[in-house]
C-alpha atoms as a PDB file:
ATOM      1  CA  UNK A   1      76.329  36.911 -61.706  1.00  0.00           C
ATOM      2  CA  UNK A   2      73.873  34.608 -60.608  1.00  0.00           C
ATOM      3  CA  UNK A   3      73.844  30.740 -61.729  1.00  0.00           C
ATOM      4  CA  UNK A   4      70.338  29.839 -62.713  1.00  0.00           C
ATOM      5  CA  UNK A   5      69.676  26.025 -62.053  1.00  0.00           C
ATOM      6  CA  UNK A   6      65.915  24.122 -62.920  1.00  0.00           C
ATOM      7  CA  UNK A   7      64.297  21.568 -60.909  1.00  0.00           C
ATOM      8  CA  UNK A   8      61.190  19.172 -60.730  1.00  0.00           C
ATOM      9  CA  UNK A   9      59.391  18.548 -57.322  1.00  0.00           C
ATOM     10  CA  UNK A  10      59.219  14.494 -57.320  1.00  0.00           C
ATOM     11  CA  UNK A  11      56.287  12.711 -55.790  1.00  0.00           C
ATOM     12  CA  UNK A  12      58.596  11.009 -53.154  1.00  0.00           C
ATOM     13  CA  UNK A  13      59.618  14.234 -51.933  1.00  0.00           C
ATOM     14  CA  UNK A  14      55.879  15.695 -50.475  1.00  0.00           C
ATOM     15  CA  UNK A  15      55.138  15.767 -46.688  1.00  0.00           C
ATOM     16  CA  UNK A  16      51.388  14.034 -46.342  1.00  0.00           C
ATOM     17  CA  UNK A  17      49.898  17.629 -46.829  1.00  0.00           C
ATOM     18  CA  UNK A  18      51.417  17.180 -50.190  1.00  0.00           C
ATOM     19  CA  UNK A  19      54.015  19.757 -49.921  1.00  0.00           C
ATOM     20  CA  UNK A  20      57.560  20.069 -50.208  1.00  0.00           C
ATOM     21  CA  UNK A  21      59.370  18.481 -47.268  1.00  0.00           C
ATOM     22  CA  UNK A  22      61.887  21.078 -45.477  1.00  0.00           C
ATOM     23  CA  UNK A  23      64.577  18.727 -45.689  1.00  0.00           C
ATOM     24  CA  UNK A  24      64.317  18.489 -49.355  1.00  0.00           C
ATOM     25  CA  UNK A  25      64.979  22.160 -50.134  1.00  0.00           C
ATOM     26  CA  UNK A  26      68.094  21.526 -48.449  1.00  0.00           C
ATOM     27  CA  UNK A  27      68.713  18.769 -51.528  1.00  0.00           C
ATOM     28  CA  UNK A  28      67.955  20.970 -54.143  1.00  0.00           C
ATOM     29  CA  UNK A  29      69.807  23.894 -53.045  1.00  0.00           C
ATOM     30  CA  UNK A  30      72.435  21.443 -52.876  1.00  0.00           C
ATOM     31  CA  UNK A  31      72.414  20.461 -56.433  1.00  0.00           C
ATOM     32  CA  UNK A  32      71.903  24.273 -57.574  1.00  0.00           C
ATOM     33  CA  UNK A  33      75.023  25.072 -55.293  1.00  0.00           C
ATOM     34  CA  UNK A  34      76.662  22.164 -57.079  1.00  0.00           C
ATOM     35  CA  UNK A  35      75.655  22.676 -60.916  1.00  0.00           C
ATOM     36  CA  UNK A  36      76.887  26.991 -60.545  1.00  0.00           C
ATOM     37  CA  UNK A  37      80.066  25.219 -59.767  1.00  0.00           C
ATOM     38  CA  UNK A  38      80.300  22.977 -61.813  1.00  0.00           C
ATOM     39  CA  UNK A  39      79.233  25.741 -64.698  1.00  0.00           C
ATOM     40  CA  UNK A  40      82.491  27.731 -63.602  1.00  0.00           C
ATOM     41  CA  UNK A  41      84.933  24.407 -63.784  1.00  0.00           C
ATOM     42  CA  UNK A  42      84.861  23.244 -60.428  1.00  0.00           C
ATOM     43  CA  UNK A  43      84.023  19.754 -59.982  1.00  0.00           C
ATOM     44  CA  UNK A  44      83.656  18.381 -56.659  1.00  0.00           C
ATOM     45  CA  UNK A  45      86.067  15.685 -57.786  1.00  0.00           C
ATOM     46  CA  UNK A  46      88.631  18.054 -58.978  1.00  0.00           C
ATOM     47  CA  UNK A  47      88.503  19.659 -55.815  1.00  0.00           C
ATOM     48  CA  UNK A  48      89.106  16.461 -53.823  1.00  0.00           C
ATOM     49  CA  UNK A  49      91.986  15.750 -56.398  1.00  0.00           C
ATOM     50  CA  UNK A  50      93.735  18.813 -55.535  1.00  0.00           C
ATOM     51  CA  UNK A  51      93.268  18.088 -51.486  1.00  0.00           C
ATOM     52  CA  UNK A  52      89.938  19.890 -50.689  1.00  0.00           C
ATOM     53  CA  UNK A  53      86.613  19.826 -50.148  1.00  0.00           C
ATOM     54  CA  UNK A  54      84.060  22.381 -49.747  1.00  0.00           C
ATOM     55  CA  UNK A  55      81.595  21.978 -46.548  1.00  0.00           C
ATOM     56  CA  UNK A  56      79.050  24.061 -45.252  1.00  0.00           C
ATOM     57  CA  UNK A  57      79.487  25.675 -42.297  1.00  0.00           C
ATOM     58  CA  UNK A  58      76.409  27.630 -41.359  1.00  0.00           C
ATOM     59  CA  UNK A  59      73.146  27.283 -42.901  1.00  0.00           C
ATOM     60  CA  UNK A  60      70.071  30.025 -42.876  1.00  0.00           C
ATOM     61  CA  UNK A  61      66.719  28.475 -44.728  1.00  0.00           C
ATOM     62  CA  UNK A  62      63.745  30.426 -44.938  1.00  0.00           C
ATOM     63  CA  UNK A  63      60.394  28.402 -45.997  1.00  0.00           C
ATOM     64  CA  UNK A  64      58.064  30.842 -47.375  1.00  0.00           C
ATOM     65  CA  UNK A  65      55.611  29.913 -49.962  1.00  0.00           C
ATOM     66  CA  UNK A  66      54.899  25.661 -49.829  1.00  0.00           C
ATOM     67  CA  UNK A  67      56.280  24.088 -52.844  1.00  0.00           C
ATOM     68  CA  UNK A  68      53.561  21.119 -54.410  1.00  0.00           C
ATOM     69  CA  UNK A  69      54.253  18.106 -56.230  1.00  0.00           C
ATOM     70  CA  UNK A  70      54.493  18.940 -59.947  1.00  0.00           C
ATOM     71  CA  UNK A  71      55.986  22.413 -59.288  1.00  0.00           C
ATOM     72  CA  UNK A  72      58.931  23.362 -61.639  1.00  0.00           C
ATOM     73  CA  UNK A  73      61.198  25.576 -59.532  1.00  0.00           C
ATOM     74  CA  UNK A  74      64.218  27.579 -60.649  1.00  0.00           C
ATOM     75  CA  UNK A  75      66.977  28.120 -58.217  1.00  0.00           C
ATOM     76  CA  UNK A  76      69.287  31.223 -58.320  1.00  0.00           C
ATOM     77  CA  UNK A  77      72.770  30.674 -56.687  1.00  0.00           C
ATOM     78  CA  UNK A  78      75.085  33.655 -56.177  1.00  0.00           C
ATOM     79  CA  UNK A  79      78.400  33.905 -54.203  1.00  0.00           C
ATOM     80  CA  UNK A  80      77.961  37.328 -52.025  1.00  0.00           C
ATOM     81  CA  UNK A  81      81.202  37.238 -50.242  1.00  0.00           C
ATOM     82  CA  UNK A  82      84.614  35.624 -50.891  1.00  0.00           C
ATOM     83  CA  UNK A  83      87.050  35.201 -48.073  1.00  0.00           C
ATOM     84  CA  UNK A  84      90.665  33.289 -48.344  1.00  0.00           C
ATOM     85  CA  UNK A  85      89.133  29.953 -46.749  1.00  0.00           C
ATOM     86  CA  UNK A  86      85.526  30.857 -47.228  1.00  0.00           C
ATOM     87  CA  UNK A  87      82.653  32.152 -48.924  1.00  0.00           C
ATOM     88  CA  UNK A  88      78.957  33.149 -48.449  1.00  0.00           C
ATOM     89  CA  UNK A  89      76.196  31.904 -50.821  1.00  0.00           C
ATOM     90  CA  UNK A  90      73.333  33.318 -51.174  1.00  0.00           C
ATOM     91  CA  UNK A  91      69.799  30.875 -52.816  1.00  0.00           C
ATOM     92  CA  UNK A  92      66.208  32.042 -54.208  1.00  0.00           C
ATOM     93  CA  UNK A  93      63.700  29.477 -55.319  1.00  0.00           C
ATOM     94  CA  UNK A  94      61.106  30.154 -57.325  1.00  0.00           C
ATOM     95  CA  UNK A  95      58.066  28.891 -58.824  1.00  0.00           C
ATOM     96  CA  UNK A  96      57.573  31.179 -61.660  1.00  0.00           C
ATOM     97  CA  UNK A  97      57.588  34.547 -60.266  1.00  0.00           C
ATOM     98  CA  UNK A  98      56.704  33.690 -56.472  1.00  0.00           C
ATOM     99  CA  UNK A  99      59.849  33.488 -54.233  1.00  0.00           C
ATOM    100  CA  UNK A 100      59.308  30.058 -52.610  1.00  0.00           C
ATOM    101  CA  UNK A 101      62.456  29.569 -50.248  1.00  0.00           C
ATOM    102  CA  UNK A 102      65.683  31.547 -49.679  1.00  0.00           C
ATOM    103  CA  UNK A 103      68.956  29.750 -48.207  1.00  0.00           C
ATOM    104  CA  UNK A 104      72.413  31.481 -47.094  1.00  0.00           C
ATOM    105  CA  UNK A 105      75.522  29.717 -46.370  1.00  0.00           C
ATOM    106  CA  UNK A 106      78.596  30.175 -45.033  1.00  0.00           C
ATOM    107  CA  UNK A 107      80.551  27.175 -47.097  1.00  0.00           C
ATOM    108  CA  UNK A 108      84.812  26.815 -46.001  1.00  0.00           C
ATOM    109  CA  UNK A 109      87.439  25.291 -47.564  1.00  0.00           C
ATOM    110  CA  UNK A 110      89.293  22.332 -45.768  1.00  0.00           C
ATOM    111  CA  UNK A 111      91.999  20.075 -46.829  1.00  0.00           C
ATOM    112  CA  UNK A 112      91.494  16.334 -46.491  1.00  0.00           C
ATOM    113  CA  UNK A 113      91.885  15.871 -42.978  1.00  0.00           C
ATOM    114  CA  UNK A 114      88.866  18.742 -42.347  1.00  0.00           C
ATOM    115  CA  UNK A 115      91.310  21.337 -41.219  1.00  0.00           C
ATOM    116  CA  UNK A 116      90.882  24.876 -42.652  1.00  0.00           C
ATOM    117  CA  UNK A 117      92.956  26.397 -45.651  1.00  0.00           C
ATOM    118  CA  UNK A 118      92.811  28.476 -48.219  1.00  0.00           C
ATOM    119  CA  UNK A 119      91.081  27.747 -52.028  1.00  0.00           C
ATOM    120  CA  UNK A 120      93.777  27.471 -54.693  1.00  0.00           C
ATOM    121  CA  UNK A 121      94.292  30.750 -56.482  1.00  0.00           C
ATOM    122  CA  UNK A 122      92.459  29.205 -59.777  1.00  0.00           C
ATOM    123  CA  UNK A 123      89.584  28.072 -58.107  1.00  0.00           C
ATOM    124  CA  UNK A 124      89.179  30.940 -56.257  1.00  0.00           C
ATOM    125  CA  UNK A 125      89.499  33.276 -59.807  1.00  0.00           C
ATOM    126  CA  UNK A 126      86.389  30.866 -61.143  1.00  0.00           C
ATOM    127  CA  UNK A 127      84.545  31.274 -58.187  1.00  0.00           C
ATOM    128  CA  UNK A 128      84.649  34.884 -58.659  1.00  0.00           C
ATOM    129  CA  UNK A 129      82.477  34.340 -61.720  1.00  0.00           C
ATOM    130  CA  UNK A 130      79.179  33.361 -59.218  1.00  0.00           C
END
């Protein structure tokens, strides 16, 4: 099921045509991707507490429709594929019914040191809820 997240476009973030930079879509899909985990108990803290962190490994954006300042855009985050050290996300963004931007990654699971393992068998249960 997908985790629905809500955003504003700020001033500070328009290119001089007065759209949406690229780079911030990257930000908000960031803080959608961090908010659906957060709404299935994983906190990026608790994560580094129990010796790992999440990167992304891969990246696939897709600009389609400018955003503009003052836009309200809602951001749909799904996991589409689970694997023991790593998982595929797939974004939408919105701006009321008009699909603005789309963003897949490939995020994996390292311990401290950046070397691969495998997400903890509860954190892997709640990320079966995305």
């Amino acid at each position: 099921m997908a985790h629905t997240t809500t955003l504003k476009v700020r001033f500070y973030e328009l290119d001089p045509y007065s759209h949406v930079n690229h780079t911030a879509y990257f930000g908000y899909f960031e803080t959608a991707r961090i908010e659906a985990l957060e709404s299935v108990g994983l906190a990026m803290d608790q994560m580094s507490a129990v010796g790992i962190h999440v990167v992304v490994v891969e990246a696939d954006a897709r600009f389609l429709v400018p955003a503009v300042g003052g836009d309200t855009l809602r951001i749909e985050t799904a996991v589409k594929e689970r694997r023991r050290a790593s998982s595929m996300w797939q974004q939408r963004m919105f701006r009321d019914d008009t699909l603005i931007a789309t963003l897949e990654i490939r995020a994996a699971v390292t311990d401290l040191d950046g070397r691969p393992t495998r997400f903890p068998t509860e954190f892997a249960e709640a990320l079966a809820a995305l």
